[in-house]
PDB file of N, CA and C in Angstrom:
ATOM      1  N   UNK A   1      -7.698 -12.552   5.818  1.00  0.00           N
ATOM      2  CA  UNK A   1      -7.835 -11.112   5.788  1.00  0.00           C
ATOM      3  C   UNK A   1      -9.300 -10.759   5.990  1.00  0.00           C
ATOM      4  N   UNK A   2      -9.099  -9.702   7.044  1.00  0.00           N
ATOM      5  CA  UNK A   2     -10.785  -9.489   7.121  1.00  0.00           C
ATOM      6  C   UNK A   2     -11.298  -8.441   6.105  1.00  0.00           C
ATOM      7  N   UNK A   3     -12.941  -8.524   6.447  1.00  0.00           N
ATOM      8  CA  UNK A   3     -13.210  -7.565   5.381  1.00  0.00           C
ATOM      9  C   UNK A   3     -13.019  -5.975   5.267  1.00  0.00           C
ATOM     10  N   UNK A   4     -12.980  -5.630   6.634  1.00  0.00           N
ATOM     11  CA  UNK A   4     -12.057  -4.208   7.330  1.00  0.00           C
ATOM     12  C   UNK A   4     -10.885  -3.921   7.316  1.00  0.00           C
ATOM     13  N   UNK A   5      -9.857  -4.638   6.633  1.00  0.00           N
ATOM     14  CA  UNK A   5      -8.899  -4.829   6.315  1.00  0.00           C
ATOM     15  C   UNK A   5      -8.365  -3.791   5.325  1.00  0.00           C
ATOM     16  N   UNK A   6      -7.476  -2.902   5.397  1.00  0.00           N
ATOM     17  CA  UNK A   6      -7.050  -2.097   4.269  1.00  0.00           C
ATOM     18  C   UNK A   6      -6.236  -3.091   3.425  1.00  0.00           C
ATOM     19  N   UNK A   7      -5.600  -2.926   2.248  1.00  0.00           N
ATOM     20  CA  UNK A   7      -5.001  -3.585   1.301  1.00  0.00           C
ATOM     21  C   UNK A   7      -3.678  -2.295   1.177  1.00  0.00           C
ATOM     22  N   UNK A   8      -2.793  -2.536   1.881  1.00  0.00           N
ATOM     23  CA  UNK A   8      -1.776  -0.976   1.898  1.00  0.00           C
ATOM     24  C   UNK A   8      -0.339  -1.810   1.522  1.00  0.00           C
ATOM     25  N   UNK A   9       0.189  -1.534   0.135  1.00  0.00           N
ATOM     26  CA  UNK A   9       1.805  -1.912  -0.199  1.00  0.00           C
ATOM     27  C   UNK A   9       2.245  -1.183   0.291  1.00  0.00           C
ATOM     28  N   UNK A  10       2.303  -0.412   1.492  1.00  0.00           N
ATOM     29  CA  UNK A  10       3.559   0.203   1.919  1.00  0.00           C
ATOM     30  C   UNK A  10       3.325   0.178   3.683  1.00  0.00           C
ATOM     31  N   UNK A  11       3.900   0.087   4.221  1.00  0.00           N
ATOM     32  CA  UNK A  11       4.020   0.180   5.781  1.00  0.00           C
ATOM     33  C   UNK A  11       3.174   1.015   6.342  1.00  0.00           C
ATOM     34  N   UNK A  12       3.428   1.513   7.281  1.00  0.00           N
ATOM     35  CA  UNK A  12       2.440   2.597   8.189  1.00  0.00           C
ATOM     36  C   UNK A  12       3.141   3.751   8.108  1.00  0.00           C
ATOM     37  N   UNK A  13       4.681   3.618   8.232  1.00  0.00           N
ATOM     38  CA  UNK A  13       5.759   4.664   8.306  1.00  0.00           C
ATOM     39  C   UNK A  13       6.166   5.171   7.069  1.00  0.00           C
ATOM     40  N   UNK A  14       5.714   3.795   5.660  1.00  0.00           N
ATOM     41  CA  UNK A  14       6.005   4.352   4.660  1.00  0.00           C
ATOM     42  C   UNK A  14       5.060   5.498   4.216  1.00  0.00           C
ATOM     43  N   UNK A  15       3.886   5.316   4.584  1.00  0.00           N
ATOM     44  CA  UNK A  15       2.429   5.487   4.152  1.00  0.00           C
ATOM     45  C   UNK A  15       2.746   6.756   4.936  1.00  0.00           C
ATOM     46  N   UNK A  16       3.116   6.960   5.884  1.00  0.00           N
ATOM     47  CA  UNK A  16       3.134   8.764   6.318  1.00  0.00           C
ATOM     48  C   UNK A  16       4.144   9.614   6.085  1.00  0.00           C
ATOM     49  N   UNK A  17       5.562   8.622   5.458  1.00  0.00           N
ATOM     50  CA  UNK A  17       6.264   9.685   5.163  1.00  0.00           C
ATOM     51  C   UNK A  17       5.999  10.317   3.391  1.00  0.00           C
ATOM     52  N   UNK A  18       5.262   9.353   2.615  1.00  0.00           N
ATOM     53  CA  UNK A  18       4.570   9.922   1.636  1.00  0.00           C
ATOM     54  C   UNK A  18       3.534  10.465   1.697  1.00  0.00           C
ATOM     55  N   UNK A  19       2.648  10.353   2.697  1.00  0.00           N
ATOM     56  CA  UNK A  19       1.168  11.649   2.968  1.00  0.00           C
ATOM     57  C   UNK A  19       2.132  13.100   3.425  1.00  0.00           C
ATOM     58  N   UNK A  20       3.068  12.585   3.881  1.00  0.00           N
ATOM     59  CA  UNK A  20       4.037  14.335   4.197  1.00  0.00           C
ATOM     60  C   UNK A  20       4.624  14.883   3.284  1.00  0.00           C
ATOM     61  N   UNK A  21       5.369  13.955   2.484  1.00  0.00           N
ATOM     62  CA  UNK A  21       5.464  14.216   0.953  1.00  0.00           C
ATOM     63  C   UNK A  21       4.759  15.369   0.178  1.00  0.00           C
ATOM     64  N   UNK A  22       3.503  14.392  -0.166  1.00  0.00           N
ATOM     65  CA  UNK A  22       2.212  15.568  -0.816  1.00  0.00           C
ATOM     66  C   UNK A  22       2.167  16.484  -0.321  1.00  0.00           C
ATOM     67  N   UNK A  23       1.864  16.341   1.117  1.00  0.00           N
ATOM     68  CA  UNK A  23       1.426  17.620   1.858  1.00  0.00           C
ATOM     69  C   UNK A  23       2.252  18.612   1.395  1.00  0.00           C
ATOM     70  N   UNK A  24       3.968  18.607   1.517  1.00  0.00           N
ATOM     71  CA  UNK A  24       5.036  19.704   1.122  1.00  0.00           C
ATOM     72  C   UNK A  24       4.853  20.199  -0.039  1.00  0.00           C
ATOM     73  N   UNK A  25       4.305  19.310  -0.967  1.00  0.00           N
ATOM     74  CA  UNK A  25       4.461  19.403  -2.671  1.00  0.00           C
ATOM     75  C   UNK A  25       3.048  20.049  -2.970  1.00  0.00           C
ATOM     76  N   UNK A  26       2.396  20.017  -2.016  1.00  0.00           N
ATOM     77  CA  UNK A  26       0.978  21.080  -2.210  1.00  0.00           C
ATOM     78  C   UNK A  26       1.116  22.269  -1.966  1.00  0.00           C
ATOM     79  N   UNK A  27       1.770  22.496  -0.968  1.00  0.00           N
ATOM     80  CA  UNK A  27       2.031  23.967  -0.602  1.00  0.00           C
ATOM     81  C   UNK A  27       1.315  23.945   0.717  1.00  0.00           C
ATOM     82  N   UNK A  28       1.420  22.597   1.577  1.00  0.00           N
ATOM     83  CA  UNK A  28       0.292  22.700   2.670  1.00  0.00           C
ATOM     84  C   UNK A  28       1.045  22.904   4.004  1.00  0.00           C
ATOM     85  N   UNK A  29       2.522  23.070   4.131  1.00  0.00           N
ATOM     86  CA  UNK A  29       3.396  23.311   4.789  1.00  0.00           C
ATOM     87  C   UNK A  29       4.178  24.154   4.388  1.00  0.00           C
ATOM     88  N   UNK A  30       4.861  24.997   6.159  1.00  0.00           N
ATOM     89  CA  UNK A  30       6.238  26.113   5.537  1.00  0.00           C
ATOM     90  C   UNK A  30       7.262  24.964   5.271  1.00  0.00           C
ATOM     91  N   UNK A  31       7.629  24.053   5.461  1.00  0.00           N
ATOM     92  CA  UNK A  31       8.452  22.912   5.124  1.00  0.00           C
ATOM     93  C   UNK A  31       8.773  22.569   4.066  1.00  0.00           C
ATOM     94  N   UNK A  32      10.023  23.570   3.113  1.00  0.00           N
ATOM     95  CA  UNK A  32      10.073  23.217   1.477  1.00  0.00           C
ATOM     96  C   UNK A  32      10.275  21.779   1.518  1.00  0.00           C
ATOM     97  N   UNK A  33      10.024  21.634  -0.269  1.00  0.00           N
ATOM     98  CA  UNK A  33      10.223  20.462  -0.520  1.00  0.00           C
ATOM     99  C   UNK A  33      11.453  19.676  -0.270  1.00  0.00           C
ATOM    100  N   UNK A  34      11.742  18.704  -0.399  1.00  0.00           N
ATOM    101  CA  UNK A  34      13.420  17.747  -0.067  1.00  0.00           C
ATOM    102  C   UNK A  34      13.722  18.604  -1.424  1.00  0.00           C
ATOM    103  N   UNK A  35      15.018  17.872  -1.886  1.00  0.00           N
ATOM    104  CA  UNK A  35      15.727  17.556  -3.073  1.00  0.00           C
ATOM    105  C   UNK A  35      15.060  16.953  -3.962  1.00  0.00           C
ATOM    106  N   UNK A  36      15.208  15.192  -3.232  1.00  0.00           N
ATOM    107  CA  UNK A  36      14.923  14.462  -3.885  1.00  0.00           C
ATOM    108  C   UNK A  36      13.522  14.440  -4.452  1.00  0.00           C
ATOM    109  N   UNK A  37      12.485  15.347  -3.972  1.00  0.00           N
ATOM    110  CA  UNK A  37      10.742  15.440  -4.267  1.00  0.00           C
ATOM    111  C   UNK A  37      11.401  16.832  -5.386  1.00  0.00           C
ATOM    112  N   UNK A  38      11.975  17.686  -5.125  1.00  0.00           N
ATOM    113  CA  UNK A  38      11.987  18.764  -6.558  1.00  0.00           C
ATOM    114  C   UNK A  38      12.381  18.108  -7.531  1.00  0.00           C
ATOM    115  N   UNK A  39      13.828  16.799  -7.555  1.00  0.00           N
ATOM    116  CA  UNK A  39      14.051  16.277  -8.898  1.00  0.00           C
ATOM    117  C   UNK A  39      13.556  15.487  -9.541  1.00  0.00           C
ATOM    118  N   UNK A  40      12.464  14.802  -8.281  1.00  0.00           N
ATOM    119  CA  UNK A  40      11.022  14.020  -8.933  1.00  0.00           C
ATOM    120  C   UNK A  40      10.339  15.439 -10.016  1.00  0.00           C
ATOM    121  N   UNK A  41      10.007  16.425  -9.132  1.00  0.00           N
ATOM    122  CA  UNK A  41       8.786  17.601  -9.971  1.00  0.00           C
ATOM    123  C   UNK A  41       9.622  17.433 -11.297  1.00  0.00           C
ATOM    124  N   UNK A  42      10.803  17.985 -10.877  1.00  0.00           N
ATOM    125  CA  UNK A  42      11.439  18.188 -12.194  1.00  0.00           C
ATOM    126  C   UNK A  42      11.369  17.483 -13.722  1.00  0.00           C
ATOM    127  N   UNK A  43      11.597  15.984 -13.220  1.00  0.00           N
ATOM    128  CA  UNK A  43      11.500  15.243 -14.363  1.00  0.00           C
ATOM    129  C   UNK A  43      10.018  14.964 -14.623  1.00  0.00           C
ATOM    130  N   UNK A  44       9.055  14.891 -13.677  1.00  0.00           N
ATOM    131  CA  UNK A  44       7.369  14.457 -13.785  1.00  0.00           C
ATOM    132  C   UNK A  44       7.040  15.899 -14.870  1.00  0.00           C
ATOM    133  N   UNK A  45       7.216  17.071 -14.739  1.00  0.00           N
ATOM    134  CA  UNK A  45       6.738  18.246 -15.103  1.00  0.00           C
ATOM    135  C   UNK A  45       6.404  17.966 -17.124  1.00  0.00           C
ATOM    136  N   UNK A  46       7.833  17.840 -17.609  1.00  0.00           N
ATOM    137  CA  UNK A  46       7.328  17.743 -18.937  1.00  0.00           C
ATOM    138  C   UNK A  46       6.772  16.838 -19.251  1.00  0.00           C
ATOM    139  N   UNK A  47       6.932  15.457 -19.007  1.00  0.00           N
ATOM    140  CA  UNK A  47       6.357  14.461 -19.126  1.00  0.00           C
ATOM    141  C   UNK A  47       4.859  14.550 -18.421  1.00  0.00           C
ATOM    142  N   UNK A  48       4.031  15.099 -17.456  1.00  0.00           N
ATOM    143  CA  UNK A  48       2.526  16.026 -17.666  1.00  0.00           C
ATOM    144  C   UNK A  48       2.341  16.917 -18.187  1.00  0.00           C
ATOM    145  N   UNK A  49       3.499  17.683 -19.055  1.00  0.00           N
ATOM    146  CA  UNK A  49       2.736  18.581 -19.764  1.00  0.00           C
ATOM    147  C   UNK A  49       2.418  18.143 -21.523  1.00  0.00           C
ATOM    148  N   UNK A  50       3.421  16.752 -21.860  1.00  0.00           N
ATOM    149  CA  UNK A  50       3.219  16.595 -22.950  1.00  0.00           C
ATOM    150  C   UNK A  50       1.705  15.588 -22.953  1.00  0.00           C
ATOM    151  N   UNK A  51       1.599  14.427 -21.856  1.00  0.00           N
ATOM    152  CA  UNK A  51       0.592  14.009 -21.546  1.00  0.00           C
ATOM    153  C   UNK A  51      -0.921  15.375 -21.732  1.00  0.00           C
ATOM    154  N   UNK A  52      -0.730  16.191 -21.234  1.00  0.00           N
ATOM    155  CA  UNK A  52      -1.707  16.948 -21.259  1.00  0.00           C
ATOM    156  C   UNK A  52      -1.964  17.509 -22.929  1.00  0.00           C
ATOM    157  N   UNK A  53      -1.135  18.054 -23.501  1.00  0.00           N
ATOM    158  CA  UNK A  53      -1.100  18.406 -24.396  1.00  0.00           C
ATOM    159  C   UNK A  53      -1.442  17.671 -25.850  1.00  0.00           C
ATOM    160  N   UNK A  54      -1.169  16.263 -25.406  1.00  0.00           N
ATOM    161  CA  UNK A  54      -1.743  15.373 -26.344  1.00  0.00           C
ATOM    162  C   UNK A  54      -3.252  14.419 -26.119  1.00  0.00           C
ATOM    163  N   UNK A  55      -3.413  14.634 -24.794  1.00  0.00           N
ATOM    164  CA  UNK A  55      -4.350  13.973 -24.068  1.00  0.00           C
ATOM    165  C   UNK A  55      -5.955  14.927 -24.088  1.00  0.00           C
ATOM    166  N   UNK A  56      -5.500  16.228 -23.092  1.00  0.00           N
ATOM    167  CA  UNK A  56      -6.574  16.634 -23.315  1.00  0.00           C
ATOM    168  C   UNK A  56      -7.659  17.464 -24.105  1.00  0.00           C
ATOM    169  N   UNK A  57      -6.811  17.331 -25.432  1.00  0.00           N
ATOM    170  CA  UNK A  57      -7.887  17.896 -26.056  1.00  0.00           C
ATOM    171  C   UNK A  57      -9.024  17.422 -26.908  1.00  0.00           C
ATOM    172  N   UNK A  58      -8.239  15.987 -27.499  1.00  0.00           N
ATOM    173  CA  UNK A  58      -9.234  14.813 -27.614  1.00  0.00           C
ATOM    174  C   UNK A  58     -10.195  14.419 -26.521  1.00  0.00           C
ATOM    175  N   UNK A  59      -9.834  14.862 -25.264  1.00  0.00           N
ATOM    176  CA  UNK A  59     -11.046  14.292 -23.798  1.00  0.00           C
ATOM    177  C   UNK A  59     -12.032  15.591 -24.108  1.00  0.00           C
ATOM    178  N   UNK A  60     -11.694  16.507 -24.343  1.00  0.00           N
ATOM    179  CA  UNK A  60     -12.638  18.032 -23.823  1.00  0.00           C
ATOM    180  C   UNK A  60     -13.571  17.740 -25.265  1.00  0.00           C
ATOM    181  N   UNK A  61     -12.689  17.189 -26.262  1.00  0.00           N
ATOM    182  CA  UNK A  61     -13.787  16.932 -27.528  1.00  0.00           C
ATOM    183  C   UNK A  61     -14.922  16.263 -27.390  1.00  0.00           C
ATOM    184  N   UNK A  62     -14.513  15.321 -26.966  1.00  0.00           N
ATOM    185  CA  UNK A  62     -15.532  14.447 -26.834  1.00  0.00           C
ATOM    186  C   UNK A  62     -16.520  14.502 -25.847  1.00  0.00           C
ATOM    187  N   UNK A  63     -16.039  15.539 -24.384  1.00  0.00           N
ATOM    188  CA  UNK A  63     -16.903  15.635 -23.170  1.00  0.00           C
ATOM    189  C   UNK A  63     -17.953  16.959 -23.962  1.00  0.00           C
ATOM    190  N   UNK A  64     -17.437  18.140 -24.553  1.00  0.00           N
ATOM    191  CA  UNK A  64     -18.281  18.761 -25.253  1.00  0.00           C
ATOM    192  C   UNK A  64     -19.226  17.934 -25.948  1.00  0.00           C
ATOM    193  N   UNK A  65     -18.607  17.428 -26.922  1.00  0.00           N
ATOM    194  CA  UNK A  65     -19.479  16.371 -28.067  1.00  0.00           C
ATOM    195  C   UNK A  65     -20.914  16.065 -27.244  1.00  0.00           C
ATOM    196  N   UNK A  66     -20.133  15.298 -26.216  1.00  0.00           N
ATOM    197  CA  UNK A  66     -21.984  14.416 -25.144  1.00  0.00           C
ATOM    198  C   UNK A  66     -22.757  15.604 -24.497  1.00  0.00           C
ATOM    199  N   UNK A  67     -21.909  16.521 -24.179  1.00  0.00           N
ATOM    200  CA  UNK A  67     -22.497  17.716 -23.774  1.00  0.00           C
ATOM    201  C   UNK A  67     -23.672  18.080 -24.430  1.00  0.00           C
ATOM    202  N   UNK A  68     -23.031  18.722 -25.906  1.00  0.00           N
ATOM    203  CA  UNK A  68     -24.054  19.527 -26.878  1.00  0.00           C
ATOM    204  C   UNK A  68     -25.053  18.681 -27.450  1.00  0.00           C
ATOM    205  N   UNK A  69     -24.903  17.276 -27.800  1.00  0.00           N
ATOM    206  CA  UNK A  69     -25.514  16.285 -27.834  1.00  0.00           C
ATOM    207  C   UNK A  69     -26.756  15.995 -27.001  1.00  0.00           C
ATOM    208  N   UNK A  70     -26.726  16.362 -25.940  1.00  0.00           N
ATOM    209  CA  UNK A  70     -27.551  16.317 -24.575  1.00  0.00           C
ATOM    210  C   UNK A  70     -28.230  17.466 -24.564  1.00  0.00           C
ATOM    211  N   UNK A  71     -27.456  18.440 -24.565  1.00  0.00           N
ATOM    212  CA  UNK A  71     -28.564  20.001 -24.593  1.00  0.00           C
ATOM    213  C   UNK A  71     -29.469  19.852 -25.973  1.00  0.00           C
ATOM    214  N   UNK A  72     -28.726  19.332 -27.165  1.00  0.00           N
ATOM    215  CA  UNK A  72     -29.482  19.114 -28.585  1.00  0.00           C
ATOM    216  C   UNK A  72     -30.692  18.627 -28.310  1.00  0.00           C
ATOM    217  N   UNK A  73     -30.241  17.353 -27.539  1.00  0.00           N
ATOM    218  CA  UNK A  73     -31.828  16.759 -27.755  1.00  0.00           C
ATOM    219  C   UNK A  73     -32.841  17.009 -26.875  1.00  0.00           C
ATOM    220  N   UNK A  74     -32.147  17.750 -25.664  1.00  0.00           N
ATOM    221  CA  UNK A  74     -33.331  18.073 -24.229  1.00  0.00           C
ATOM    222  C   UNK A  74     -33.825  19.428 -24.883  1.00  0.00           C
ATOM    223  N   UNK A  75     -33.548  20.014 -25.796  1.00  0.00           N
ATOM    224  CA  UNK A  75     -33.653  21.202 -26.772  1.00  0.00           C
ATOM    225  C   UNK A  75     -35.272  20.404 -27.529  1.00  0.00           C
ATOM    226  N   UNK A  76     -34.770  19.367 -28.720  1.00  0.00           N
ATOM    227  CA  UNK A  76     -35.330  19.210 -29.533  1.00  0.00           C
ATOM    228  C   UNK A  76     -37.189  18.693 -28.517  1.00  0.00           C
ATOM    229  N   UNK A  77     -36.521  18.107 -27.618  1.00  0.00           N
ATOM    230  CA  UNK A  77     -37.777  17.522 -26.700  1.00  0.00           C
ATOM    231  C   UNK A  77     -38.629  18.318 -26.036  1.00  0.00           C
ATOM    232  N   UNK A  78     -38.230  19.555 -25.590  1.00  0.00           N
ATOM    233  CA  UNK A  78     -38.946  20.885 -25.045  1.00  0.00           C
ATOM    234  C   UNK A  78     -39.586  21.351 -26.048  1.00  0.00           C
ATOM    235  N   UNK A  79     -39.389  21.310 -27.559  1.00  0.00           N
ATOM    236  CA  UNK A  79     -40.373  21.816 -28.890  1.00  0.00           C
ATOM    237  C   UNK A  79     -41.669  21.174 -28.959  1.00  0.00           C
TER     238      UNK A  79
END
C-alpha cells in the first residue's frame, strides 16, 4: 500500500451512495430523505438527545472552568 493510498472500508459506490445520503439528511437537496434514512433519524434522535443531555453539561463545565481559569490568571498577570 502506498503512502497516497486512502484507507476506505467501503467501495467507491458505497462511499457515494452515503456522501448522497448526508447530503439529503442536511437539507442540501430537493431530494427527501429515503425511508430507510428517516427510520435511521428516527431511532438516532433520542438516543442524541439523551447523549447530549447527559454529556454536555459536564463538557461546557469544565470548558468554562479552563476558560475562567485562563482569563483569572491573564487577569492576575496584567496587575
Amino acid at each position: 500500500m502506498s503512502d497516497g493510498e486512502d484507507l476506505h472500508m467501503a467501495s467507491d459506490a458505497a462511499q457515494s451512495r452515503i456522501e448522497a445520503a448526508l447530503h439529503r439528511l442536511g437539507g442540501g437537496t430537493q431530494q427527501p430523505p429515503t425511508l430507510l434514512e428517516l427510520l435511521i433519524l428516527e431511532r438516532l434522535d433520542p438516543l442524541l438527545n439523551q447523549w447530549m443531555e447527559q454529556s454536555l453539561p459536564p463538557l461546557m463545565e469544565c470548558i468554562l472552568r479552563d476558560e475562567m481559569r485562563g482569563l483569572m490568571l491573564k487577569s492576575l498577570r496584567n496587575s
